[in-house]
Protein backbone atom coordinates (compact mmCIF):
# COMPACT_ATOMS: atom_id res chain seq x y z
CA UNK A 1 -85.24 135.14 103.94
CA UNK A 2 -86.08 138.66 102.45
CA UNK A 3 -87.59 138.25 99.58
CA UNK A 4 -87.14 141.36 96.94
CA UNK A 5 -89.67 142.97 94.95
CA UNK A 6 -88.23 144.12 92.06
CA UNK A 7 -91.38 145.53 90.61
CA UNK A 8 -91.21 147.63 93.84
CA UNK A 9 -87.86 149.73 93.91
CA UNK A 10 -86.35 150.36 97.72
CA UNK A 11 -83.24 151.73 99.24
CA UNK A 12 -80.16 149.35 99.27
CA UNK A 13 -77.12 149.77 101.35
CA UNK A 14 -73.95 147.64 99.86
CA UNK A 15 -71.04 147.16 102.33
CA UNK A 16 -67.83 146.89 100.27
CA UNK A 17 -69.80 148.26 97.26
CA UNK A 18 -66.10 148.71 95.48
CA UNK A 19 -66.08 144.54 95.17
CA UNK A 20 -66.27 143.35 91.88
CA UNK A 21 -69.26 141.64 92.06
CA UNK A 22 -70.84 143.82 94.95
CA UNK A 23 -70.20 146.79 92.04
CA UNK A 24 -72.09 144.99 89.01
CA UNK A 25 -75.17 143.79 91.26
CA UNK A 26 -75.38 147.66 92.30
CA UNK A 27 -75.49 148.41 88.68
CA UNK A 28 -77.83 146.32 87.50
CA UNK A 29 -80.62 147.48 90.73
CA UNK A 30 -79.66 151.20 89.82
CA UNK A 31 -80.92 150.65 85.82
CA UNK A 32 -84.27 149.14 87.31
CA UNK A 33 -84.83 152.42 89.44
CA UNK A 34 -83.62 151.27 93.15
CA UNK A 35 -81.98 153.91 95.52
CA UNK A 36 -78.98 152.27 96.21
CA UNK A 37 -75.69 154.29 98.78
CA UNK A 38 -72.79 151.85 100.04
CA UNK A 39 -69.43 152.01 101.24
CA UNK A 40 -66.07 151.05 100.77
CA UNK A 41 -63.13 151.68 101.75
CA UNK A 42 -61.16 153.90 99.23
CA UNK A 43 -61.99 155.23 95.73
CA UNK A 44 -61.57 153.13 92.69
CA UNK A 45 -62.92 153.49 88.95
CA UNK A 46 -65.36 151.39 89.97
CA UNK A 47 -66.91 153.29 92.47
CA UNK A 48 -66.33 156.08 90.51
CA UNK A 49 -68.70 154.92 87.96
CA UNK A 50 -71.40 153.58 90.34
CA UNK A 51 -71.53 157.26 91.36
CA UNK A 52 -71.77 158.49 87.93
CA UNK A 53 -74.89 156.41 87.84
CA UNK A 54 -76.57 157.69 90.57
CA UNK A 55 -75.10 155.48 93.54
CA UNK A 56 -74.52 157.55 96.72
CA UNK A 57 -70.88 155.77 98.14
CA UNK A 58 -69.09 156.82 101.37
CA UNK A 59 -65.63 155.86 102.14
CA UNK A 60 -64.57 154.50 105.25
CA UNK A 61 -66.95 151.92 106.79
CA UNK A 62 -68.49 153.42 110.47
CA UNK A 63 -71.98 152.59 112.26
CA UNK A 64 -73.59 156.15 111.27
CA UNK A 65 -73.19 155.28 107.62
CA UNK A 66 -76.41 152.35 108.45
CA UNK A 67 -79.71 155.27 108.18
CA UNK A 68 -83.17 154.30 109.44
CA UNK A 69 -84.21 154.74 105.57
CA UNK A 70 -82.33 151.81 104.62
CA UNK A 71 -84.34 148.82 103.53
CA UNK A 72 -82.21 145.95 102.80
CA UNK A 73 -78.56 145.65 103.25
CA UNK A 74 -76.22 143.61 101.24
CA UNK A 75 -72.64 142.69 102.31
CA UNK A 76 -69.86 140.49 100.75
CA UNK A 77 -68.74 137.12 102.57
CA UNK A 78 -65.20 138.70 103.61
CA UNK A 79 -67.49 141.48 105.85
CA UNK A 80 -66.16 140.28 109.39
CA UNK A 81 -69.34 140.02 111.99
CA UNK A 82 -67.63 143.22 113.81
CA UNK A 83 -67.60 145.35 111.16
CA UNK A 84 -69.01 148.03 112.59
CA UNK A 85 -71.91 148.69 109.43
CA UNK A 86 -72.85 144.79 109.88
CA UNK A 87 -72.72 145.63 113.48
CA UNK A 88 -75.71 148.80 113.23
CA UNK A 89 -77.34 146.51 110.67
CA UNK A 90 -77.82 143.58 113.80
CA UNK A 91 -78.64 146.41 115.91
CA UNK A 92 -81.37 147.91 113.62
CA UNK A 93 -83.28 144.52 112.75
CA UNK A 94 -82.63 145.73 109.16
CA UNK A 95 -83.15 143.02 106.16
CA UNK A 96 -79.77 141.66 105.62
CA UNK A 97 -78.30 139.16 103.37
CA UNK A 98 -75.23 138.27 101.16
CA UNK A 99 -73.96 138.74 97.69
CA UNK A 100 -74.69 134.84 96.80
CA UNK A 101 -78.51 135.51 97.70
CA UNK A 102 -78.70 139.04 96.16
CA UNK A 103 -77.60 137.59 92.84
CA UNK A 104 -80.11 133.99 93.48
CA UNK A 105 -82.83 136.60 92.99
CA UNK A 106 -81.70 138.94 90.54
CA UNK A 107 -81.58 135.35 87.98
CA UNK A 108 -84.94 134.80 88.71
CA UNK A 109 -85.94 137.89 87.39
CA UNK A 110 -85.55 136.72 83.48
CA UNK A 111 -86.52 133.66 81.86
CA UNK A 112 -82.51 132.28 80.46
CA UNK A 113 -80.37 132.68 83.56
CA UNK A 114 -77.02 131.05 82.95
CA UNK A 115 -74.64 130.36 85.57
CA UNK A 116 -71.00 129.36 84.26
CA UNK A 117 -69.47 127.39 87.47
CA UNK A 118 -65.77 125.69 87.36
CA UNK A 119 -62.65 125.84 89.49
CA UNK A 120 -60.88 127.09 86.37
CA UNK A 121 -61.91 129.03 83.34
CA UNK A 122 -65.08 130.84 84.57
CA UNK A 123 -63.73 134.77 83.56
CA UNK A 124 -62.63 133.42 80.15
CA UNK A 125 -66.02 131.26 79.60
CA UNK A 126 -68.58 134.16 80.26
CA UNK A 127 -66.52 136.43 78.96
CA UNK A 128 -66.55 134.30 75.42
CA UNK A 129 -70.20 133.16 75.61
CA UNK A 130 -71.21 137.36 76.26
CA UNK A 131 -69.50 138.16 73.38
CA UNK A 132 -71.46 135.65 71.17
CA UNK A 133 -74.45 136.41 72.61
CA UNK A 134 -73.84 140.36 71.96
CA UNK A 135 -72.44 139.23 68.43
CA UNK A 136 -76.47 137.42 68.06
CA UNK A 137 -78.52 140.32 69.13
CA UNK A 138 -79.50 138.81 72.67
CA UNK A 139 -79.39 141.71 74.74
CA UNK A 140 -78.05 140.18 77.78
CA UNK A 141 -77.22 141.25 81.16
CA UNK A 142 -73.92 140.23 81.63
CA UNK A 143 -71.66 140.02 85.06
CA UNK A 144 -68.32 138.62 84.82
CA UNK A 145 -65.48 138.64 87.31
CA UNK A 146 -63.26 140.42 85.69
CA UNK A 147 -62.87 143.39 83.49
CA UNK A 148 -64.42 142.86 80.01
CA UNK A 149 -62.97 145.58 77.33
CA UNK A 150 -65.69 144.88 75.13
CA UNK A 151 -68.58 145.90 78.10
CA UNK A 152 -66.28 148.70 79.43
CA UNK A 153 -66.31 146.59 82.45
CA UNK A 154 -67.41 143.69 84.63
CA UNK A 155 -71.07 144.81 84.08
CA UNK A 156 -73.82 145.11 81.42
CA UNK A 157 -76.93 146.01 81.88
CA UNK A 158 -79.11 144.50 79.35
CA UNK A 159 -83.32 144.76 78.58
CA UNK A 160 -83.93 141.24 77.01
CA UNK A 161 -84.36 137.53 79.49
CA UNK A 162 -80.42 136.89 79.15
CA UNK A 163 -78.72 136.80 82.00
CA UNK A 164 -75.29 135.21 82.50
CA UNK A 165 -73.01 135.41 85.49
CA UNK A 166 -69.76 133.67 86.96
CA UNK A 167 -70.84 131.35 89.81
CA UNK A 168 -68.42 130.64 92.42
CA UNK A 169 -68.04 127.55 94.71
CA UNK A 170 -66.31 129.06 97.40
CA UNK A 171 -68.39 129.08 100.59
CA UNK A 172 -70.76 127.18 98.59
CA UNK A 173 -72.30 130.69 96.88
CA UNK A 174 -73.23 129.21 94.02
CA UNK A 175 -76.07 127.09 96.07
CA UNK A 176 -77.88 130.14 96.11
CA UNK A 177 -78.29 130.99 92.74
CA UNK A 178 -81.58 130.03 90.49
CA UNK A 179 -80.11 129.25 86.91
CA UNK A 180 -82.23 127.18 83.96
CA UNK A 181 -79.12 126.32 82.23
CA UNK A 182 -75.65 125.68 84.19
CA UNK A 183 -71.48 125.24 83.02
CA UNK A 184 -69.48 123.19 84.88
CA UNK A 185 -66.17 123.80 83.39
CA UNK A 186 -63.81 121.06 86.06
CA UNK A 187 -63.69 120.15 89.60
CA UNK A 188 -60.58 120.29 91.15
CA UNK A 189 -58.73 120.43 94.25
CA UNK A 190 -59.02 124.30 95.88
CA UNK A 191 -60.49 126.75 98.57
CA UNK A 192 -59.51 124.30 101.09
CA UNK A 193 -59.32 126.80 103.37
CA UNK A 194 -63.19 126.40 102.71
CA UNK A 195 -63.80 122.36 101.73
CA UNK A 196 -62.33 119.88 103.71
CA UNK A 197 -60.99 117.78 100.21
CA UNK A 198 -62.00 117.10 96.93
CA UNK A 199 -64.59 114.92 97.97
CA UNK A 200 -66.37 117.58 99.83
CA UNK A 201 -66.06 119.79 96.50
CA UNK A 202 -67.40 117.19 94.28
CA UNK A 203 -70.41 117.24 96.93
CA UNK A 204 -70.71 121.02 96.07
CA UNK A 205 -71.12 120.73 92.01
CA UNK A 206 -73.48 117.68 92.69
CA UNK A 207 -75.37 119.80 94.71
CA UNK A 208 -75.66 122.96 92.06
CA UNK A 209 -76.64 120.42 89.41
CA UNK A 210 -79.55 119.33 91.27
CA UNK A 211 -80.49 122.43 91.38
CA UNK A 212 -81.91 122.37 87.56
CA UNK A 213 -84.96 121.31 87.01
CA UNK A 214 -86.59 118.93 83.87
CA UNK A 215 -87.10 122.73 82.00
CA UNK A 216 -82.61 123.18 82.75
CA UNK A 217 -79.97 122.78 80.92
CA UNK A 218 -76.32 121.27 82.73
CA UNK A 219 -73.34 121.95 79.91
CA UNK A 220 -70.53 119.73 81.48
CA UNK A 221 -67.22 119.35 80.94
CA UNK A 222 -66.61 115.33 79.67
CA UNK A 223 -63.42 114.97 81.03
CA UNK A 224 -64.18 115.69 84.45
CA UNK A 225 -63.45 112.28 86.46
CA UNK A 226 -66.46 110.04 87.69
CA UNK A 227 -68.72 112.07 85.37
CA UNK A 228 -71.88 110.09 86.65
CA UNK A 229 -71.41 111.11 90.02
CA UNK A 230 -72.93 115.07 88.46
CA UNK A 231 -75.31 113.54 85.98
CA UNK A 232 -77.10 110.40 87.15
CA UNK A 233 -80.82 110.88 88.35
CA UNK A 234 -81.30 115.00 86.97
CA UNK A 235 -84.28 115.33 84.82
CA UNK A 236 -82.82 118.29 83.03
CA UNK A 237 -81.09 117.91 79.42
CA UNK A 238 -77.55 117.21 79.73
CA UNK A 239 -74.61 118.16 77.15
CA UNK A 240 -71.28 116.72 77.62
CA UNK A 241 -68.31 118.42 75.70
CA UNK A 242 -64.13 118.12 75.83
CA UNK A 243 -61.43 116.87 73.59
CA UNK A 244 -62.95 113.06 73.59
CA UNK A 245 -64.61 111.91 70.75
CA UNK A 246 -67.11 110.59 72.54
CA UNK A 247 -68.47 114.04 73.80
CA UNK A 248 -71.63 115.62 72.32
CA UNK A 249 -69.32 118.92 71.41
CA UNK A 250 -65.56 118.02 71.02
CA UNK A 251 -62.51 119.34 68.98
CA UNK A 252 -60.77 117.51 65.91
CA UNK A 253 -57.59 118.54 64.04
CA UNK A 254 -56.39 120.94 66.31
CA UNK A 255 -53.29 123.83 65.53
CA UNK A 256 -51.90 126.50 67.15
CA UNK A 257 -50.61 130.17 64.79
CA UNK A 258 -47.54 132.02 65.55
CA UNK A 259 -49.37 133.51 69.03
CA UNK A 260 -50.52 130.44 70.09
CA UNK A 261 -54.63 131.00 69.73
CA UNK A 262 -55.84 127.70 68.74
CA UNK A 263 -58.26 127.14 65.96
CA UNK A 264 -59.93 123.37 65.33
CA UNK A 265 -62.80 121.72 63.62
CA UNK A 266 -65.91 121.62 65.42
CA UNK A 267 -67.47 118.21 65.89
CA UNK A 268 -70.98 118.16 67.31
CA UNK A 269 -72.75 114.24 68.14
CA UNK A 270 -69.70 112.89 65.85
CA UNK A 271 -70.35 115.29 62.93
CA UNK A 272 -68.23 117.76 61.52
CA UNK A 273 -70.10 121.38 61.83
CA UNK A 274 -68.15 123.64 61.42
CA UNK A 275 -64.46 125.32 61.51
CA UNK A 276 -63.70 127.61 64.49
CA UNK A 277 -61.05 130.14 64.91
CA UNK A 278 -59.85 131.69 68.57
CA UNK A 279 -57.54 134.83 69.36
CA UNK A 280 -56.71 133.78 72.63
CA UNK A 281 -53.97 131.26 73.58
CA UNK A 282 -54.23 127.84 74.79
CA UNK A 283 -55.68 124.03 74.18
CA UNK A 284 -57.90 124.76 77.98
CA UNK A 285 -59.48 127.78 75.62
CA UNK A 286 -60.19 125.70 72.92
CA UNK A 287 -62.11 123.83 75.74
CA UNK A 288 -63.56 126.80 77.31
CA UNK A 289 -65.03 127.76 73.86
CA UNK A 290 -66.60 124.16 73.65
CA UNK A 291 -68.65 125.12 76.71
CA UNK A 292 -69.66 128.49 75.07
CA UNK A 293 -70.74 127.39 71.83
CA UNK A 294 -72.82 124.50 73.37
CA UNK A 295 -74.55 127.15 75.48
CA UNK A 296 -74.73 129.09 72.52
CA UNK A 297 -76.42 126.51 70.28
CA UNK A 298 -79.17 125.83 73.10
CA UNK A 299 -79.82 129.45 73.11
CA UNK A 300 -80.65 129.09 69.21
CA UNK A 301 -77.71 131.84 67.86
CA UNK A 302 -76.68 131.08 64.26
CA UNK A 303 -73.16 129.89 63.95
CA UNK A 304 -72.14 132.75 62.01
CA UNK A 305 -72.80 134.57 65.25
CA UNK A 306 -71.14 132.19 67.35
CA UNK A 307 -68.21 132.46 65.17
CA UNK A 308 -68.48 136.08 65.18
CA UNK A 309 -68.16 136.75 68.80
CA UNK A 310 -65.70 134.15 69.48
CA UNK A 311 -63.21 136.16 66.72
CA UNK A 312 -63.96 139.42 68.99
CA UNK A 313 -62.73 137.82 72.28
CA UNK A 314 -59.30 138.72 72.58
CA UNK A 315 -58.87 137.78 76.47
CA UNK A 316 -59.99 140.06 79.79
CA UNK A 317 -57.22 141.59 81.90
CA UNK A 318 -55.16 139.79 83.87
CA UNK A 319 -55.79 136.37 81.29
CA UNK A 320 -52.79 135.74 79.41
CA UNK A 321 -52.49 139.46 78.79
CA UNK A 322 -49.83 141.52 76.84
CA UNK A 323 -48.61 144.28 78.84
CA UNK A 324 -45.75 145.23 76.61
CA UNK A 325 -42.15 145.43 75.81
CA UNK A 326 -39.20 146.18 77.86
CA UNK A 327 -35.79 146.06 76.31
CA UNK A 328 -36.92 143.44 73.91
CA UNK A 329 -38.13 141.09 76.62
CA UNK A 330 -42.23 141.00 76.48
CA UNK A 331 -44.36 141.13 79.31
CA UNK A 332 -47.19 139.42 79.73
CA UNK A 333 -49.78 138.91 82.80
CA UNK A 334 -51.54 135.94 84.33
CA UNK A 335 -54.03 135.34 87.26
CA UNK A 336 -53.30 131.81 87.25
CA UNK A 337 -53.57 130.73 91.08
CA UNK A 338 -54.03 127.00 91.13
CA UNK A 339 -51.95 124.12 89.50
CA UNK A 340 -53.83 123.27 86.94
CA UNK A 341 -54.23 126.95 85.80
CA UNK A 342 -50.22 127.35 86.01
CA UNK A 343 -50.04 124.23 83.79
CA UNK A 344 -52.40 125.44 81.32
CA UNK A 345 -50.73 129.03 80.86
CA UNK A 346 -47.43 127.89 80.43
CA UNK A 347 -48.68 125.06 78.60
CA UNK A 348 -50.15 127.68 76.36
CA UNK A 349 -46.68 130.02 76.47
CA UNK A 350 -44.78 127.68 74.57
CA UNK A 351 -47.02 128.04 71.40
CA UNK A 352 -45.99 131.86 71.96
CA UNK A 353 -42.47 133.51 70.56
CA UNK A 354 -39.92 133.54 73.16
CA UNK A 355 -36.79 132.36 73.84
CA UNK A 356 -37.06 131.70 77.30
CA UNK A 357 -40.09 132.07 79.61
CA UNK A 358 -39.77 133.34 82.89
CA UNK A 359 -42.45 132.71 85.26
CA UNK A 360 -42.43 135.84 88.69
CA UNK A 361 -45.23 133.82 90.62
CA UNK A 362 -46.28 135.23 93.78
CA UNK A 363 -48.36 131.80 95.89
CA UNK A 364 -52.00 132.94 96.70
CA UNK A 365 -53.24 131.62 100.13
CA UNK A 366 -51.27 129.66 103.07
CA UNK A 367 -53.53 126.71 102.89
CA UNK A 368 -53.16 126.80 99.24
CA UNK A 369 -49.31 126.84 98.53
CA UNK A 370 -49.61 124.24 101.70
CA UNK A 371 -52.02 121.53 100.30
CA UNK A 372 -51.20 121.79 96.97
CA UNK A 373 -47.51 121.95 97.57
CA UNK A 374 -46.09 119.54 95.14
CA UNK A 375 -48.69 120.27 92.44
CA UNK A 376 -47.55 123.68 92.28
CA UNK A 377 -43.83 122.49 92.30
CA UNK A 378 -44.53 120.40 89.22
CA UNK A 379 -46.57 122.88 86.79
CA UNK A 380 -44.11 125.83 87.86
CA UNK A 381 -41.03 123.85 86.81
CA UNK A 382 -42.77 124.68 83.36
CA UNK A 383 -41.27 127.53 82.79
CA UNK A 384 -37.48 127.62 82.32
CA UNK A 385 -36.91 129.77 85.43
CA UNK A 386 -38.84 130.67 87.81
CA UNK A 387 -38.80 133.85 90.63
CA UNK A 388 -40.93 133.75 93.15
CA UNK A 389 -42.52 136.42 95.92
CA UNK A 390 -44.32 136.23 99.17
CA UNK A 391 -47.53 134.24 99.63
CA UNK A 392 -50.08 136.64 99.26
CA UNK A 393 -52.38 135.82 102.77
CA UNK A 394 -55.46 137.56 100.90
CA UNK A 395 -58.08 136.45 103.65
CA UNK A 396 -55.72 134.02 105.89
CA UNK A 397 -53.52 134.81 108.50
CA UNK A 398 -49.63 133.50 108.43
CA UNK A 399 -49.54 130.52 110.61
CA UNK A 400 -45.55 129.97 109.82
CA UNK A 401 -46.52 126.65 108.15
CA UNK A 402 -45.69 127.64 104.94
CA UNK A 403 -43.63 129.65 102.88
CA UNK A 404 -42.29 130.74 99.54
CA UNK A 405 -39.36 128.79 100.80
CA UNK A 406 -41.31 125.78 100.62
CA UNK A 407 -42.21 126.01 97.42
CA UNK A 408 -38.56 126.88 96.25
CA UNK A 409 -37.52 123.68 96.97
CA UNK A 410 -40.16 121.73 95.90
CA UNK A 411 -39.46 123.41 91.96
CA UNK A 412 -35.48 122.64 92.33
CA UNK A 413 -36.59 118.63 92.47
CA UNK A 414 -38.11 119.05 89.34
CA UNK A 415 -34.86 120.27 88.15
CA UNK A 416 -36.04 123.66 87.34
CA UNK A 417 -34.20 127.05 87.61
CA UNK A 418 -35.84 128.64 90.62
CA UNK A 419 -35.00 132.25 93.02
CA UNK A 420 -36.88 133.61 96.06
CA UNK A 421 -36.99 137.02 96.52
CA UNK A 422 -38.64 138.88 99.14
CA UNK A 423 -39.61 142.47 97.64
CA UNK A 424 -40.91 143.21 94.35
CA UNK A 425 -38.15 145.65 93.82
CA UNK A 426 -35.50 143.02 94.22
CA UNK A 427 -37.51 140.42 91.88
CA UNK A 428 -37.72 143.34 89.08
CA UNK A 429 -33.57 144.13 89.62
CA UNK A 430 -33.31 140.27 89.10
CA UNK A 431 -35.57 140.37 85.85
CA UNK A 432 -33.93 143.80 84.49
CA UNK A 433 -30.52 141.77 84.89
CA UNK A 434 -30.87 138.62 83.92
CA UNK A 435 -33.48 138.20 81.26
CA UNK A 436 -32.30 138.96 77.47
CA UNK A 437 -33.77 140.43 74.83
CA UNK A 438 -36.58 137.38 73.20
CA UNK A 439 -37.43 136.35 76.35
CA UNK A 440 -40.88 136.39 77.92
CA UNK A 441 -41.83 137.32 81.53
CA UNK A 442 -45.04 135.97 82.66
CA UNK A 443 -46.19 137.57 86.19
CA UNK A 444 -48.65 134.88 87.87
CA UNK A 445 -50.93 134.74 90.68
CA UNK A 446 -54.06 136.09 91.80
CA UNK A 447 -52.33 139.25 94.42
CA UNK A 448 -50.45 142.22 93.14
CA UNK A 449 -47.50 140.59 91.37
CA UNK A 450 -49.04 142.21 88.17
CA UNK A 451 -47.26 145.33 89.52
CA UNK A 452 -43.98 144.18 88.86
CA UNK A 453 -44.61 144.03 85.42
CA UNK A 454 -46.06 147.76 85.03
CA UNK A 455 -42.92 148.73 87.30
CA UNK A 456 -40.29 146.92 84.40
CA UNK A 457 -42.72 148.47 81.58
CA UNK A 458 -42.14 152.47 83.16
């Protein structure tokens, strides 16, 4: 494997440099003096501002954009092997490899790399614990999967030995990077388009926790099932945390204001520490913030700090977001894409004013919506009525296994108000029609559903 210098500054091509991750890794080589051009395939703010930096970006992805000056290229795992950049790369003999490896080395590069890893929660997590750790004065270099107001972005560039980053399972990514202390925020069911079960998941975490050595640090989540199976034999420290007492970090005497952010009493090894106070919504972000403090506390930041940062995260886009009002009904937007993320949002909406919630969820995946079938059918009969789109394919093609359909029935045997719609137009004619003033729209899934919000909102 090509290893990088990064004492030694060279020319890096990115294919699909417009990627959210692909975008912050170019970032962070372009503030320590590397040449880097890429491509993509349209123009997006993000590109936009990887070319205010210096980044030279085509668009449109062709052979002749691969020059003999290029020293290393760096492609996402959705590049297809005839993609015709990948292809001149092959051609070339040029130094290749993916996003999962670029970022491995980057976290070598400082002394506290933190890798926050989960099947839920990992935006909201690093978005919380980069907020404390800006609150402390740690400098950090931050990437996070989503857009973070308070960075201007998915990316900061930092100068100090911080570095934290979302670490993704799927394709087993996360294998690659080279953290000292690690999250693991759950394990559940997903990407099985990827992992043959659960079983084969669990595998995966087991695998990133060995990973740490006696110097690491593995912040896990209590309540994951079979906790043993991460923990047994590591020599690194381990910190358990959750809503059991019996966790080294846990919750007591838990409440919910008018918006539904939680605020509870921080117990840490049975002790009372502290009293903590959250402005985003839900009982899962009063366990996200758990993780964050823990991580905090091993990083040596004051609690005032802690506290600090944790009052300044208000969410990141798409997370439980307000979008606005539309003849008194409020719109708000959620990525939730998995079962247990549905459950937790509109777990999390009932705490919130409304007088009844209605959930537009457009399905993410084939082999999703398919495996998960019921599971979905049980947290989406949440909500008191639910509309629902297309599955967005994303990556998969449409076998005609599946479909919205499906799904439609499996919410009516939970007794649940449910319609099917197959345009976003009709959905938002339903909404405009039906809804009242008081009630509360919650777009969900991980596609473009957020649209039909913004459309109701002009």
């Amino acid at each position: 494997m090509y290893k990088i210098n990064f004492n030694r500054p060279i020319k890096i091509h990115f294919i699909g440099i417009g990627g959210i991750s692909m975008s912050g890794l170019a970032e962070v080589l372009l503030e320590r003096g590397f040449s880097i051009t890429g491509s993509d395939m349209k123009s997006s703010p993000i590109t936009e501002k990887l070319e205010h930096h210096g980044a030279s970006i085509v668009y449109g992805q062709k052979a002749e954009n691969i020059t003999d000056d290029i020293d290393l290229v760096v492609y996402t795992a959705a590049i297809h092997p005839d993609n015709p950049e990948f292809q001149a790369v092959i051609r070339k003999g040029i130094p290749h490899m993916d996003r999962a490896e670029l970022l491995g080395q980057i976290m070598s590069n400082y002394k506290n790399s933190i890798a926050v890893s989960g099947t839920h929660g990992k935006t909201t997590t690093t978005s919380m614990l980069s907020l404390i750790m800006l609150a402390g004065a740690c400098d950090p270099t931050i990437s996070v999967g989503g857009i973070l107001k308070d960075i201007d972005g998915n990316i900061r560039v930092g100068r100090s030995q911080n570095f934290i980053t979302e670490a993704c399972e799927y394709t087993n990514s996360f294998l690659k990077f080279n953290p000292r202390i690690e999250l693991i925020l759950n394990v559940d069911a997903d990407h099985l388009d990827f992992f043959k079960d659960l079983d084969d998941i669990r595998h995966s975490f087991r695998l990133f926790s060995e990973k740490l050595n006696k110097d690491g640090i593995l912040i896990i989540n209590g309540e994951i099932p079979d906790l043993s199976y991460f923990t047994q034999g590591l020599p690194c420290k381990i910190i358990t945390y959750g809503l059991e007492a019996d966790d080294d970090y846990t919750a007591k005497n838990i409440s919910f204001n008018e918006y539904a952010c939680g605020s509870y009493d921080l117990y840490v090894n049975g002790e009372k520490l502290d009293h903590i106070t959250l402005n985003v919504t839900g009982l899962h972000n009063v366990s996200n913030s758990l993780a964050a403090i823990a991580a905090a506390r091993e990083l040596g930041i004051p609690m005032e700090h802690i506290k600090a940062g944790l009052m300044k995260f208000r969410g990141t886009d798409r997370r439980f977001e307000y979008k606005g009002e539309v003849n008194g009904i409020t719109i708000l937007d959620d990525y939730a894409h998995h079962p247990t993320e549905i459950e937790a949002t509109l777990t999390a909406a009932k705490n919130y004013p409304h007088r009844k919630i209605w959930c537009a969820f457009q399905p993410h995946t084939y082999t999703r919506t398919k495996a998960l079938l019921h599971e979905f059918g049980k947290a989406l009969s949440l909500a008191d009525h639910v509309v629902l789109a297309d599955i967005y394919a994303a990556r998969e093609a449409d076998t005609g296994e599946i479909h919205s359909k499906d799904l439609q029935a499996e919410i009516r045997k939970q007794g649940t108000e449910v319609d099917y719609f197959s345009t976003f137009e009709e959905i938002e004619n339903f909404l405009l029609k039906n809804c009242h003033p008081g009630d509360l729209v919650i777009t969900m899934g991980a596609g473009d559903i957020v649209n039909v919000g913004e459309d109701l909102l002009k």
